[in-house]
N, C-alpha and C. Protein backbone atom coordinates (compact mmCIF):
# COMPACT_ATOMS: atom_id res chain seq x y z
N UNK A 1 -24.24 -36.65 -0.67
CA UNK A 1 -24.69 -36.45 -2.05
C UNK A 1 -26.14 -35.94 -2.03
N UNK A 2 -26.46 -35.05 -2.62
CA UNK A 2 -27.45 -34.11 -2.67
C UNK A 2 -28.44 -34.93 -4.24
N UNK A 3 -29.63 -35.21 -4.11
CA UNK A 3 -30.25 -35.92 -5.34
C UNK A 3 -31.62 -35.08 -5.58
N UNK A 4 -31.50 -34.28 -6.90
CA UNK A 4 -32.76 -33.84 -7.55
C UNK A 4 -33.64 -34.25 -8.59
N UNK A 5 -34.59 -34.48 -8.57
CA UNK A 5 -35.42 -34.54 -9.83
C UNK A 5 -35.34 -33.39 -10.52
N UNK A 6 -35.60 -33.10 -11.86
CA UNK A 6 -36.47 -32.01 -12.37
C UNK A 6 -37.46 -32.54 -13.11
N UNK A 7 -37.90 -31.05 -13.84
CA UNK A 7 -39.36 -31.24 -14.54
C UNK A 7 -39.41 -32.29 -15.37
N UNK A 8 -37.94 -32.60 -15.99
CA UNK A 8 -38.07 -33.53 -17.17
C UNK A 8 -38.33 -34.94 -16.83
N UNK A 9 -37.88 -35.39 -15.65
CA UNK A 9 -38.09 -36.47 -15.16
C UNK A 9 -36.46 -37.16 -15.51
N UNK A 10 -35.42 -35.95 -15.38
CA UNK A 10 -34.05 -36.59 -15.33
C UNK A 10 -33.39 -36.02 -13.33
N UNK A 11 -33.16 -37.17 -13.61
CA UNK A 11 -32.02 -37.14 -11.65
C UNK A 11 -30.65 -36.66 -11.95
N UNK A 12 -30.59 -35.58 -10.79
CA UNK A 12 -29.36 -34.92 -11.12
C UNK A 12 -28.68 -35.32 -9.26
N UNK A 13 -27.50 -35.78 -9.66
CA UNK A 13 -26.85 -36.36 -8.39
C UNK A 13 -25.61 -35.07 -7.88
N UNK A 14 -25.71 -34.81 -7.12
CA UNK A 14 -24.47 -33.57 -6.20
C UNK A 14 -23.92 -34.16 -5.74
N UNK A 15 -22.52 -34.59 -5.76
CA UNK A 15 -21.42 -34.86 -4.92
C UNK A 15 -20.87 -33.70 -4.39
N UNK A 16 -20.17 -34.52 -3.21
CA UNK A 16 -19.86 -33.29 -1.70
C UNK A 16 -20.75 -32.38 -1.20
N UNK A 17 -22.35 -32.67 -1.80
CA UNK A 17 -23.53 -31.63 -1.37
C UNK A 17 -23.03 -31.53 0.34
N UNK A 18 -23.00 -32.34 0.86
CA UNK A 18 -23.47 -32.62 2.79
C UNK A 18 -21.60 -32.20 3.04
N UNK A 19 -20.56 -32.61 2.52
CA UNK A 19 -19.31 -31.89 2.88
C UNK A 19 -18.95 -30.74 3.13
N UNK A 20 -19.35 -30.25 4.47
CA UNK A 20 -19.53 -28.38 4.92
C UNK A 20 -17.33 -27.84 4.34
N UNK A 21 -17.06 -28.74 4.62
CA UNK A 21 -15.06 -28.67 4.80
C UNK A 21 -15.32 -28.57 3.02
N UNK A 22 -15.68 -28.82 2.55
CA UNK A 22 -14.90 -29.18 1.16
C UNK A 22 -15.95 -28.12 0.23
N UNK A 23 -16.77 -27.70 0.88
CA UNK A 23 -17.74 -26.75 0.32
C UNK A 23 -17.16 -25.27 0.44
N UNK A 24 -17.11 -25.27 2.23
CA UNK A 24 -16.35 -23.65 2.44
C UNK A 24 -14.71 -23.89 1.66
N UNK A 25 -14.19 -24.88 1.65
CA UNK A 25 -12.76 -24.34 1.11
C UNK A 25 -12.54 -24.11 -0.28
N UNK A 26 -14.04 -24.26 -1.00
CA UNK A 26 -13.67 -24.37 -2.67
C UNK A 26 -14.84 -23.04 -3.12
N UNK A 27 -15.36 -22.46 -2.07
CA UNK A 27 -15.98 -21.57 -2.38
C UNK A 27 -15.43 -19.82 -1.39
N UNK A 28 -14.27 -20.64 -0.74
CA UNK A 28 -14.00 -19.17 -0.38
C UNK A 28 -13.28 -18.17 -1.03
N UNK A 29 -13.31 -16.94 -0.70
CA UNK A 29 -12.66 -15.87 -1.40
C UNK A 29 -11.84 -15.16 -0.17
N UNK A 30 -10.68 -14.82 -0.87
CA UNK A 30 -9.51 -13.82 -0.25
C UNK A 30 -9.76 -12.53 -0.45
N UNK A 31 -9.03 -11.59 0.19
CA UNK A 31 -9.15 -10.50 0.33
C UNK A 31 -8.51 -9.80 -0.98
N UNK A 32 -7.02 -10.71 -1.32
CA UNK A 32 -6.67 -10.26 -2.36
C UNK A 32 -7.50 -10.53 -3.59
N UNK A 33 -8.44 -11.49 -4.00
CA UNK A 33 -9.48 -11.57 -4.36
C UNK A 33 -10.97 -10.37 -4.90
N UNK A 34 -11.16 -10.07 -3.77
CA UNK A 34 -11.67 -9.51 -3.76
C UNK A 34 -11.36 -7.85 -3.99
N UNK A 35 -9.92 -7.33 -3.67
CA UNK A 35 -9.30 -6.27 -3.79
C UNK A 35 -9.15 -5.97 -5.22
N UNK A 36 -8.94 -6.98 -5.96
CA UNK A 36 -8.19 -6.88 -7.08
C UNK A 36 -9.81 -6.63 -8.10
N UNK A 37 -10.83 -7.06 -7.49
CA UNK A 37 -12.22 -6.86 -8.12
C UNK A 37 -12.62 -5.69 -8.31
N UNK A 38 -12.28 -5.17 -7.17
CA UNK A 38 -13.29 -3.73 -6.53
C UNK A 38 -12.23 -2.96 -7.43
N UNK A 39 -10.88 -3.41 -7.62
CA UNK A 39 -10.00 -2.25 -8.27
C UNK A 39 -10.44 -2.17 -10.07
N UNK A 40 -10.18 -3.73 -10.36
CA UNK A 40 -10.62 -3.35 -11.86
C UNK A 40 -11.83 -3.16 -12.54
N UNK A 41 -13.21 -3.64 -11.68
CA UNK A 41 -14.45 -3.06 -11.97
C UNK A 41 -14.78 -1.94 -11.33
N UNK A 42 -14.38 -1.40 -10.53
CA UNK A 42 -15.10 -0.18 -9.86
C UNK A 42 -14.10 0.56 -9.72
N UNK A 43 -13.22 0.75 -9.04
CA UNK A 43 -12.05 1.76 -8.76
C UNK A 43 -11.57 2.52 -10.26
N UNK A 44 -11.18 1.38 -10.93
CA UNK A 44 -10.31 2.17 -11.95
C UNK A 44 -11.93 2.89 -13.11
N UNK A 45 -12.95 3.29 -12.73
CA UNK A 45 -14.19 3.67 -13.13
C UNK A 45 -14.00 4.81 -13.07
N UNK A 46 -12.96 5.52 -11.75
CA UNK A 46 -12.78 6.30 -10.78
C UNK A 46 -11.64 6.88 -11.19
N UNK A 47 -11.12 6.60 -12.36
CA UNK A 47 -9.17 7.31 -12.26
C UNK A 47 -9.17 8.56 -12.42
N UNK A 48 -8.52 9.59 -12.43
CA UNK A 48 -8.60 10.94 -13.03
C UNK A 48 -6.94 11.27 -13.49
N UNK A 49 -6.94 11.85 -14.71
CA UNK A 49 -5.68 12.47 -15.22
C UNK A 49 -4.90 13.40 -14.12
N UNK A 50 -3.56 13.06 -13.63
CA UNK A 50 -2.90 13.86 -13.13
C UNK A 50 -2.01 14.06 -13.56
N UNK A 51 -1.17 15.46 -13.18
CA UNK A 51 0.55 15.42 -14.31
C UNK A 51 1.56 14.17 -13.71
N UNK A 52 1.99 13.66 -14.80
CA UNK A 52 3.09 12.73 -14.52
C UNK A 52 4.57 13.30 -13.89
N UNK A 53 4.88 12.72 -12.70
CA UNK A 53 6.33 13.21 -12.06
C UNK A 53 7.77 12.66 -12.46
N UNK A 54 7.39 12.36 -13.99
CA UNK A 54 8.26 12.13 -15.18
C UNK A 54 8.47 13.03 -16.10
N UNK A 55 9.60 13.29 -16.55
CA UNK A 55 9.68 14.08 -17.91
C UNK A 55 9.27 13.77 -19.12
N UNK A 56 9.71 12.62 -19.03
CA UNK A 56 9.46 11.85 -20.83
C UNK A 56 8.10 10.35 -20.82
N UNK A 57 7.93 10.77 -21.44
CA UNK A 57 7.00 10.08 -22.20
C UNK A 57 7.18 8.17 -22.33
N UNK A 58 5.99 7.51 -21.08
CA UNK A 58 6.44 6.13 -21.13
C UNK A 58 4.87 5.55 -21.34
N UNK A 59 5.33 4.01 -21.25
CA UNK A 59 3.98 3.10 -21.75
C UNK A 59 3.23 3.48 -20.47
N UNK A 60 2.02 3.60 -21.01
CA UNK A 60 1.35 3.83 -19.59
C UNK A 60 0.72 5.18 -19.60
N UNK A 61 1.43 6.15 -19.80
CA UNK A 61 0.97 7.32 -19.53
C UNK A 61 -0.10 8.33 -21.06
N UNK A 62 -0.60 9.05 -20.51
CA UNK A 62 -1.78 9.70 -21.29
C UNK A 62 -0.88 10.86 -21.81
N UNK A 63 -0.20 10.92 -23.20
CA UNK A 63 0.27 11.90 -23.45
C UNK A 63 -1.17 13.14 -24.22
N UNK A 64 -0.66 14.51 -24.14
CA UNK A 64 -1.78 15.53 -24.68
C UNK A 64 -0.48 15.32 -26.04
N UNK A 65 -1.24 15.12 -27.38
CA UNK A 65 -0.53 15.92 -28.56
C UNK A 65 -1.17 16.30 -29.79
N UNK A 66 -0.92 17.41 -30.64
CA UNK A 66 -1.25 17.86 -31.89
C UNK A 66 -0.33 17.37 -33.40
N UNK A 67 -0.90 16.31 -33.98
CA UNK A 67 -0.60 16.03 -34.54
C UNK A 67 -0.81 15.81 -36.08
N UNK A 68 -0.07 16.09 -37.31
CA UNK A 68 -0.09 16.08 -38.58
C UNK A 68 0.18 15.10 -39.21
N UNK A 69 -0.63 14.34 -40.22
CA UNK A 69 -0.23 13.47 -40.70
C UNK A 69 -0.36 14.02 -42.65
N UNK A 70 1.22 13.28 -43.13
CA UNK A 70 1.21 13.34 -44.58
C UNK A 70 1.59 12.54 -45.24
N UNK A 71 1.09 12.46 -46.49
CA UNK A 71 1.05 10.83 -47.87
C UNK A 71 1.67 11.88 -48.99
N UNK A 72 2.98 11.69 -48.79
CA UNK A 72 3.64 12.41 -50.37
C UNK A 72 3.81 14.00 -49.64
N UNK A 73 3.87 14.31 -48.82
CA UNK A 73 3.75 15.79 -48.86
C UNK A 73 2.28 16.31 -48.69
N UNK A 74 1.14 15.60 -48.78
CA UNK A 74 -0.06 16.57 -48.48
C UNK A 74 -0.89 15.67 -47.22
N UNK A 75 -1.31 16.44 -46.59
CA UNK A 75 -2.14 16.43 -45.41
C UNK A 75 -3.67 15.24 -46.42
N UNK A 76 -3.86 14.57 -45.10
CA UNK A 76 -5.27 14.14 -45.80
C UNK A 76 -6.09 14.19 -44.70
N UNK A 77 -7.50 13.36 -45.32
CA UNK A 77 -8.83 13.72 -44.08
C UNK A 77 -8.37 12.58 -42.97
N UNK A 78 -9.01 13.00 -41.71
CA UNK A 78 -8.52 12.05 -40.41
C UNK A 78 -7.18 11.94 -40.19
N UNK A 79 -6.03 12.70 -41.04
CA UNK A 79 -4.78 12.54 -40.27
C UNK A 79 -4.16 14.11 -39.51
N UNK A 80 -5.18 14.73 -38.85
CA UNK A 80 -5.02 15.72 -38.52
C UNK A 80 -5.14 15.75 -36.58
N UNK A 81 -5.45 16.35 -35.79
CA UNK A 81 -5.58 16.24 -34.39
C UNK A 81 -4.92 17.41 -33.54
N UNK A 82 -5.59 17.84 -32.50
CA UNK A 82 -5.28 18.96 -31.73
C UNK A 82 -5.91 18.49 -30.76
N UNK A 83 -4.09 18.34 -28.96
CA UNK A 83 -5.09 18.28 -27.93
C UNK A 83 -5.86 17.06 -28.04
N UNK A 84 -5.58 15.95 -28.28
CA UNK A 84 -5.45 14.71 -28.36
C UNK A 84 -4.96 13.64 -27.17
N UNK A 85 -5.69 13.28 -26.46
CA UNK A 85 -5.24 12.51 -24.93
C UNK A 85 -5.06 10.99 -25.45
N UNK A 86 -3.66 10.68 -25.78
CA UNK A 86 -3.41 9.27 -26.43
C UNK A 86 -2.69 8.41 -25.38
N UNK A 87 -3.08 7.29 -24.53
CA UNK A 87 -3.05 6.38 -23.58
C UNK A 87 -1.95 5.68 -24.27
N UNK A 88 -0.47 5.77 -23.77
CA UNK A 88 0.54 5.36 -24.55
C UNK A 88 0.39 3.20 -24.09
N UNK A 89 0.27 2.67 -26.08
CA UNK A 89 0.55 1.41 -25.16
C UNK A 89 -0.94 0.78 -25.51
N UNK A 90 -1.93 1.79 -26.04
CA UNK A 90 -3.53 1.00 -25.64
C UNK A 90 -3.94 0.70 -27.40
N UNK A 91 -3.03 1.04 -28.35
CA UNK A 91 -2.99 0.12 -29.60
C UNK A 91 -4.45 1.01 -30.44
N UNK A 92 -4.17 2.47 -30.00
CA UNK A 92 -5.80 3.13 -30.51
C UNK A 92 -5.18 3.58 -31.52
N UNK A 93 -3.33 4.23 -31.84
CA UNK A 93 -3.58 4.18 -33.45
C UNK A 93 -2.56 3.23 -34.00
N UNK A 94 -2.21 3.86 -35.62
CA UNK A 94 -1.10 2.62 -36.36
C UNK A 94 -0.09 2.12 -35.74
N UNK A 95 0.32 0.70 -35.83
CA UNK A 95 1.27 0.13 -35.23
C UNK A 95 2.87 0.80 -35.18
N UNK A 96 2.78 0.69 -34.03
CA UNK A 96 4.47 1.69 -34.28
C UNK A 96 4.03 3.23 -34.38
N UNK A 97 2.87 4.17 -34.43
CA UNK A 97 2.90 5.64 -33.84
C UNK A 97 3.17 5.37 -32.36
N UNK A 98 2.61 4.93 -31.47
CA UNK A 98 2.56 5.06 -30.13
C UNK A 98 4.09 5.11 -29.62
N UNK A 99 4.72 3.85 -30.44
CA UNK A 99 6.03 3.65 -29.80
C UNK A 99 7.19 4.77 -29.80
N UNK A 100 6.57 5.01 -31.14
CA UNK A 100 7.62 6.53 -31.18
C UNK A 100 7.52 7.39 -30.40
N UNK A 101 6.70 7.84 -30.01
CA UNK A 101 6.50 8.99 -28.91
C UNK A 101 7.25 8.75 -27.35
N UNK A 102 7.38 7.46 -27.13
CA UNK A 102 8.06 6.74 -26.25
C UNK A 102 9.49 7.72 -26.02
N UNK A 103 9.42 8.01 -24.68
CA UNK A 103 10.74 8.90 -24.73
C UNK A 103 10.86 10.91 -24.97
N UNK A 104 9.57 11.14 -26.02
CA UNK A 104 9.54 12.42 -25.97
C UNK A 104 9.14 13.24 -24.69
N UNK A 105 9.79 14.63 -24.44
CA UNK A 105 9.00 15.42 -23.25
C UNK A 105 8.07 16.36 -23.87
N UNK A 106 7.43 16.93 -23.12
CA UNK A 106 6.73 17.83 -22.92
C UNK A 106 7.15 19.09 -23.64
N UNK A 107 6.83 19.42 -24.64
CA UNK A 107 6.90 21.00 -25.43
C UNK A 107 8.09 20.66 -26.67
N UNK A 108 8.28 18.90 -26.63
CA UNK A 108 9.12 18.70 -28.45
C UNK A 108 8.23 18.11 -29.14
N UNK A 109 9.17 17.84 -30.27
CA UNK A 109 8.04 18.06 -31.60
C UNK A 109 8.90 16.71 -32.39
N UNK A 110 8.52 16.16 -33.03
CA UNK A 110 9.32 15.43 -33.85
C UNK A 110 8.44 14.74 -35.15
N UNK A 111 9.08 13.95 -36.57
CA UNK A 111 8.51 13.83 -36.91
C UNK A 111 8.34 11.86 -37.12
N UNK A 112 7.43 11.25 -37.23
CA UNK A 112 7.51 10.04 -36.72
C UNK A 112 6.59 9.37 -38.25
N UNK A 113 7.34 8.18 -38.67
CA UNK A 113 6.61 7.79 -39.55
C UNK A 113 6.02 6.49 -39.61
N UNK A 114 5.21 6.12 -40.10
CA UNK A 114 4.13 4.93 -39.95
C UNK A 114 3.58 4.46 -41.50
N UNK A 115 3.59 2.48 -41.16
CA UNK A 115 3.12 2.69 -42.51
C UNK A 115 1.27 2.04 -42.30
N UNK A 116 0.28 2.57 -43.14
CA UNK A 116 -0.97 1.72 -43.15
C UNK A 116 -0.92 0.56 -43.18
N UNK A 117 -1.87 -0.31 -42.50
CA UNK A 117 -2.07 -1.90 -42.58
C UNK A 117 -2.67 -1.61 -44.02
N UNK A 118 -2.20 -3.18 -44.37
CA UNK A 118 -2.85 -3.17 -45.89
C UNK A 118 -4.61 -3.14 -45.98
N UNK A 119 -4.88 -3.78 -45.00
CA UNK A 119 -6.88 -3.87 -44.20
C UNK A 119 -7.15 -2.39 -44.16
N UNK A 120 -6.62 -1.53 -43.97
CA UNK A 120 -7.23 -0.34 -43.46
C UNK A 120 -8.26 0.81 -45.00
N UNK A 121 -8.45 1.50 -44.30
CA UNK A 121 -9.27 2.07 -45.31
C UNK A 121 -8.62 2.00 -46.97
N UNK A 122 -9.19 1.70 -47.66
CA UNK A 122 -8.64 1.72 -49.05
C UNK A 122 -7.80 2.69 -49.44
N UNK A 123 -8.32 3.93 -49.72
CA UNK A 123 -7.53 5.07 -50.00
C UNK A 123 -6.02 5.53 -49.07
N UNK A 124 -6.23 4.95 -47.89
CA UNK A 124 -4.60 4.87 -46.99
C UNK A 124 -3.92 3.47 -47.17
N UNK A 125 -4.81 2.35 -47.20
CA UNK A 125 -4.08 0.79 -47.35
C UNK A 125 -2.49 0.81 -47.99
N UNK A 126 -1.90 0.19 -46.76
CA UNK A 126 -0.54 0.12 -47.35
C UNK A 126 0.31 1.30 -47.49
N UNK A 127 -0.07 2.57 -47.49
CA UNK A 127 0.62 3.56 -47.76
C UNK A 127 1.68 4.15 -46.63
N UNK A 128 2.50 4.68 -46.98
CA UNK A 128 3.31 5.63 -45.64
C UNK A 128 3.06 6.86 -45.53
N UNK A 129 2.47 7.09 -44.31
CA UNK A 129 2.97 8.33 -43.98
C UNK A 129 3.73 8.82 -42.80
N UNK A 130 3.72 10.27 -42.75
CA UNK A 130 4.34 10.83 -41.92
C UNK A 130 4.02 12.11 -40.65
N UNK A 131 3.59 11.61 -40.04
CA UNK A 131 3.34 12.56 -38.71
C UNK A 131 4.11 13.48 -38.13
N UNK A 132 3.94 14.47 -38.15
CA UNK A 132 4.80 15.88 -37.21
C UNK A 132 3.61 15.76 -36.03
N UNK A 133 4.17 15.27 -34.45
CA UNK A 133 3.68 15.15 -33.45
C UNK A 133 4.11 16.56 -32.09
N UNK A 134 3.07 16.78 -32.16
CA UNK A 134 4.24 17.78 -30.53
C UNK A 134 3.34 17.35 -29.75
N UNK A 135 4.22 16.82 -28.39
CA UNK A 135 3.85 16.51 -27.27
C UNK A 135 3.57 17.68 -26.26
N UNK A 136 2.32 18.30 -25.85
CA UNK A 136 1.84 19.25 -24.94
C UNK A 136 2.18 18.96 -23.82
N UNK A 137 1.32 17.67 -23.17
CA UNK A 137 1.91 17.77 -21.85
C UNK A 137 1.87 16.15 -21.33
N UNK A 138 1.99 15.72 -20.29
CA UNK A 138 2.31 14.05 -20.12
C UNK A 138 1.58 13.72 -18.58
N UNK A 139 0.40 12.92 -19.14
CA UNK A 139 -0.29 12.74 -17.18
C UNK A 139 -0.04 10.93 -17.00
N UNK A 140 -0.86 10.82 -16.05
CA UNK A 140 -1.09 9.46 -15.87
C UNK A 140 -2.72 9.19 -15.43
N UNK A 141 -2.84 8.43 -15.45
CA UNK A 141 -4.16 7.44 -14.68
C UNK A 141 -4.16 7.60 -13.63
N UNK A 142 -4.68 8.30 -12.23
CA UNK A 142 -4.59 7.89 -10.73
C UNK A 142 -5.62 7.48 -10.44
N UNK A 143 -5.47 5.48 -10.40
CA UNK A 143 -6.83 5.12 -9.52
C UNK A 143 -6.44 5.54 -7.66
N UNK A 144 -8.28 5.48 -7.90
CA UNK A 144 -8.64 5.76 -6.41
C UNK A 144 -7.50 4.41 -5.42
N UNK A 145 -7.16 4.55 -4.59
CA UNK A 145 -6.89 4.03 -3.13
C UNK A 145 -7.42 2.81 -3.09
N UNK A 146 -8.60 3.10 -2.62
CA UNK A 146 -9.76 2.38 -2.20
C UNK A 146 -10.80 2.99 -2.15
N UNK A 147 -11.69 1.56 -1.67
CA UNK A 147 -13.16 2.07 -2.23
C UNK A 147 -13.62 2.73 -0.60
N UNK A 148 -14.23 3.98 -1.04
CA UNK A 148 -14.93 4.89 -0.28
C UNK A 148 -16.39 4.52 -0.41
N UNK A 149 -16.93 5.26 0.83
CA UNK A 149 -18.44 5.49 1.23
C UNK A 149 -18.83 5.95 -0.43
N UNK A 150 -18.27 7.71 -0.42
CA UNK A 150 -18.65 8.31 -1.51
C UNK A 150 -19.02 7.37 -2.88
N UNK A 151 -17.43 6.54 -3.33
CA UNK A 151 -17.35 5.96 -4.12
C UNK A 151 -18.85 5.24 -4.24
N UNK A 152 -18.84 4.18 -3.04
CA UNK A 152 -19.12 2.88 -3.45
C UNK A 152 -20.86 3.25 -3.43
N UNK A 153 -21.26 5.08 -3.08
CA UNK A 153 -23.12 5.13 -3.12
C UNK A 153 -22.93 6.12 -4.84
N UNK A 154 -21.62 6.08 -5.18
CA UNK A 154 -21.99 6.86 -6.71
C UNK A 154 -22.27 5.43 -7.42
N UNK A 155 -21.49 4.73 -7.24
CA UNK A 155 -21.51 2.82 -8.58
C UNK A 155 -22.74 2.91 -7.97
N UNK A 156 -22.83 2.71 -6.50
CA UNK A 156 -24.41 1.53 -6.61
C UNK A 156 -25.10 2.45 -6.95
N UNK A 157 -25.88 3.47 -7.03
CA UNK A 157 -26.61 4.45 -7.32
C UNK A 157 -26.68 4.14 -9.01
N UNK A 158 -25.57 4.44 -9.77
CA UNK A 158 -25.40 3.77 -10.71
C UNK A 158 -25.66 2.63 -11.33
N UNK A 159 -25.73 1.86 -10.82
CA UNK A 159 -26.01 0.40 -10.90
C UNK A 159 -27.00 0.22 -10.36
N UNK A 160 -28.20 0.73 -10.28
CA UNK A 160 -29.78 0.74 -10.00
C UNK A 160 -29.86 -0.09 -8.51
N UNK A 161 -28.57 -0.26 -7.61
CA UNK A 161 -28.64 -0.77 -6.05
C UNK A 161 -28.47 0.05 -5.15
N UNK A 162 -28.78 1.33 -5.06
CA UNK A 162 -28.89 2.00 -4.54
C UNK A 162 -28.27 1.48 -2.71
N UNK A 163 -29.09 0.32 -2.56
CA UNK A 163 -28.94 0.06 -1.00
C UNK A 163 -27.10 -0.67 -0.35
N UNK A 164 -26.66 -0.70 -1.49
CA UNK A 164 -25.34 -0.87 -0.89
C UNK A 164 -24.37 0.59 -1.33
N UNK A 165 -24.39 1.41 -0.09
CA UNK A 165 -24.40 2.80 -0.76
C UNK A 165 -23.21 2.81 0.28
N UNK A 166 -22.49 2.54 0.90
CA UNK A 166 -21.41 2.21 1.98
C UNK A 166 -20.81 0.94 1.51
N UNK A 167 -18.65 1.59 1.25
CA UNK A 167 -17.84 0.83 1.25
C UNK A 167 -18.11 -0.45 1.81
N UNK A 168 -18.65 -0.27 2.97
CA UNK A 168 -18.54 -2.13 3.80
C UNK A 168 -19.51 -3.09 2.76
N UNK A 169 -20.91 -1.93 2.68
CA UNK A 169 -22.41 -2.57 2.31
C UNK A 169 -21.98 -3.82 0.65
N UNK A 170 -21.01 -2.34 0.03
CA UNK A 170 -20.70 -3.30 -0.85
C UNK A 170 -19.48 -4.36 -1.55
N UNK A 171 -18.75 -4.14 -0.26
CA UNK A 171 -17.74 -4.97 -0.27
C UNK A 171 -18.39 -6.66 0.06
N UNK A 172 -19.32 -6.41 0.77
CA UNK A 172 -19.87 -7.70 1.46
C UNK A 172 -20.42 -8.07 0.50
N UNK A 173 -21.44 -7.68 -0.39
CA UNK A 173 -21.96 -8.07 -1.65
C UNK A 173 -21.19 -8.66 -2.27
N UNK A 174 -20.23 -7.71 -2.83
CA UNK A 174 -19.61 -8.56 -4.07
C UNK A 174 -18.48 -10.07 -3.53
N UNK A 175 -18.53 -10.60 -2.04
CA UNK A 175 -18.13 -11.18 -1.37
C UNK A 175 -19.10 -12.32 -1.67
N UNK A 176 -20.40 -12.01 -1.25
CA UNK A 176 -21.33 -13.24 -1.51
C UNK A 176 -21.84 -13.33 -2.60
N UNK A 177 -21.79 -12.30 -3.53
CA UNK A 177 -22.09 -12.52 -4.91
C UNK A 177 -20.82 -13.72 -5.67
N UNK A 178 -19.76 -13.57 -5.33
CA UNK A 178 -18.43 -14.03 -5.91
C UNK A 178 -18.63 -15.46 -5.16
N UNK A 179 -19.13 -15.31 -3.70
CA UNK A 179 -19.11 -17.15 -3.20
C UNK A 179 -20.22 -18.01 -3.73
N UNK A 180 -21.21 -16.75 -4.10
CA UNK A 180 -22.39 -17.75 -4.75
C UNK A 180 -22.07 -18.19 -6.12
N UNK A 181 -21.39 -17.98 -7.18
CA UNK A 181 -20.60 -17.99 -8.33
C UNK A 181 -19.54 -19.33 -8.49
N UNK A 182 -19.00 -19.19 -7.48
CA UNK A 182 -18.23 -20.36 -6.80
C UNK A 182 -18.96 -21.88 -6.46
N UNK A 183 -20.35 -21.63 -5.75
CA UNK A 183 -20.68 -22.48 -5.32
C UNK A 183 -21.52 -23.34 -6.68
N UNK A 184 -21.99 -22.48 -7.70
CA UNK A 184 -22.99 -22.80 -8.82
C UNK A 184 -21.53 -23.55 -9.42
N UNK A 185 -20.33 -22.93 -9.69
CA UNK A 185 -19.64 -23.66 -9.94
C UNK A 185 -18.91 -25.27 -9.58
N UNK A 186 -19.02 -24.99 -8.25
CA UNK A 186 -18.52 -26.47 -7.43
C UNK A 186 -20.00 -27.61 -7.94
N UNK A 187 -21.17 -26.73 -8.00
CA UNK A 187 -22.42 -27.94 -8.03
C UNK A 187 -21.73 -28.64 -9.58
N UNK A 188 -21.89 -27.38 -10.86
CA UNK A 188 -22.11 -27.91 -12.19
C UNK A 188 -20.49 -29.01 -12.39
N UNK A 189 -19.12 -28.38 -11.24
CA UNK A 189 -18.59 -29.83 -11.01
C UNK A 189 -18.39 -31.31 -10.81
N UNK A 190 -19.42 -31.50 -9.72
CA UNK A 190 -19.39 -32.65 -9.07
C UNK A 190 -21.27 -32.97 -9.55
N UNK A 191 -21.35 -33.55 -10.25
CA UNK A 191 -23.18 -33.73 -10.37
C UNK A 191 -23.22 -34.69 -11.92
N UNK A 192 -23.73 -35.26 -12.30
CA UNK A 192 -23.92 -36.12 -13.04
C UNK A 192 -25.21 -36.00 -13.72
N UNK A 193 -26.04 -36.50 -14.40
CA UNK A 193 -27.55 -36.69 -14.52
C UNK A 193 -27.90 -38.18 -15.36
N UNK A 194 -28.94 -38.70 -14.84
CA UNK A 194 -29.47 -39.97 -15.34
C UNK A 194 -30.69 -39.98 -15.42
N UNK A 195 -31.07 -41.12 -16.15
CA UNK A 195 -32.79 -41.23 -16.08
C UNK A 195 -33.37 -40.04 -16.92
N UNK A 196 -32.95 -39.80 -18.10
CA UNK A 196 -32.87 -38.50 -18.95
C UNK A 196 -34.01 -39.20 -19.89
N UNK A 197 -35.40 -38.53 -20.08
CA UNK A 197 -36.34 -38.65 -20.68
C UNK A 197 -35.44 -38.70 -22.59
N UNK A 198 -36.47 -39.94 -22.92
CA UNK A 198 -35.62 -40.15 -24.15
C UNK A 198 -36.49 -39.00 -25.17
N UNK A 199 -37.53 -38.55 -24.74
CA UNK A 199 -38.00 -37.24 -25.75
C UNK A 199 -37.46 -36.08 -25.81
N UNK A 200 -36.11 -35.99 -24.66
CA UNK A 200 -35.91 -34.41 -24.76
C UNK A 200 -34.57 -34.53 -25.44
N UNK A 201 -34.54 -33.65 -26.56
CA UNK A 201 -33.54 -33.04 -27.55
C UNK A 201 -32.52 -32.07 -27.29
């Protein structure tokens, strides 16, 4: 047990401080761990649009489309679009456009209808309309592999760390960054405090 004072004049007690076994096993990290880090903070930073080796149109994929929207027969402001990269699935427009597109290929057209949330802008609230959509063309997301040299000196460069500018440099970082995280965690676990100055609020 590990025992601190602080400034206040309260004792803060560490259990399992001196337990090396029970320290490394609650502060280590896996590879899958760590893989799954580098992919969703840094890698996927990295994706680039490629054509999809699908025909039709699924959740997931970045369809290109030009699309019309109408209330009664007339076009209004913001329901218009050309060349439009819509991430099927990511809830960016009205409930139920995305889904429709589900299934279309590349160079059809259809017309798909939707109604406004009642919350939404006043002048559309609640209303229906109707979209004439043509689907241009259909990619996907390709994250990187893994993390590269290149990669990993564009983030840190980015990220004002310049010195972990090599895959290894910063794989190891975010290794001891993640065990030190762990370990602040295991302390604010096992620790208690007493002798707590009765002036502090």
């Amino acid at each position: 047990m590990l025992e601190l004072t602080t400034e206040s004049g309260a004792t803060v007690y560490v259990y399992n401080y001196t337990n090396e076994d029970y320290i490394n096993e609650n502060i280590a990290v896996t590879d899958e761990e760590i893989d799954q880090m580098i992919n969703d903070y840094i890698l996927s930073g990295y994706s680039k649009l490629v054509s999809a080796n699908h025909a039709d149109v699924r959740t997931g994929d970045v369809a290109n489309i030009d699309y019309l929207g109408k209330i009664d027969g007339v076009a209004f402001d913001g329901g218009t679009g050309q060349g439009y990269n819509l991430e099927i699935g990511s809830g960016s427009f009205i409930d139920g456009f995305e889904d429709q597109l589900i299934g279309m290929q590349a160079g059809e057209s259809k017309d798909i209808t939707v109604t406004f949330p009642e919350d939404y802008y006043e002048e559309l609230a609640g209303k229906e309309a109707v979209f004439t959509v043509s689907v241009n063309s259909i990619s996907v997301n390709e994250v990187p592999s893994k993390l590269t040299d290149e990669i990993a000196a564009e983030y840190s460069a980015d990220a004002g760390r310049p010195e972990f500018n090599t895959a290894k440099k910063l794989r190891d970082f975010i290794v001891d960054k993640e065990k030190k995280e762990k370990l602040s965690s295991l302390i604010f676990e096992n620790y208690y405090v007493s002798d707590i100055d009765e002036n502090i609020v």
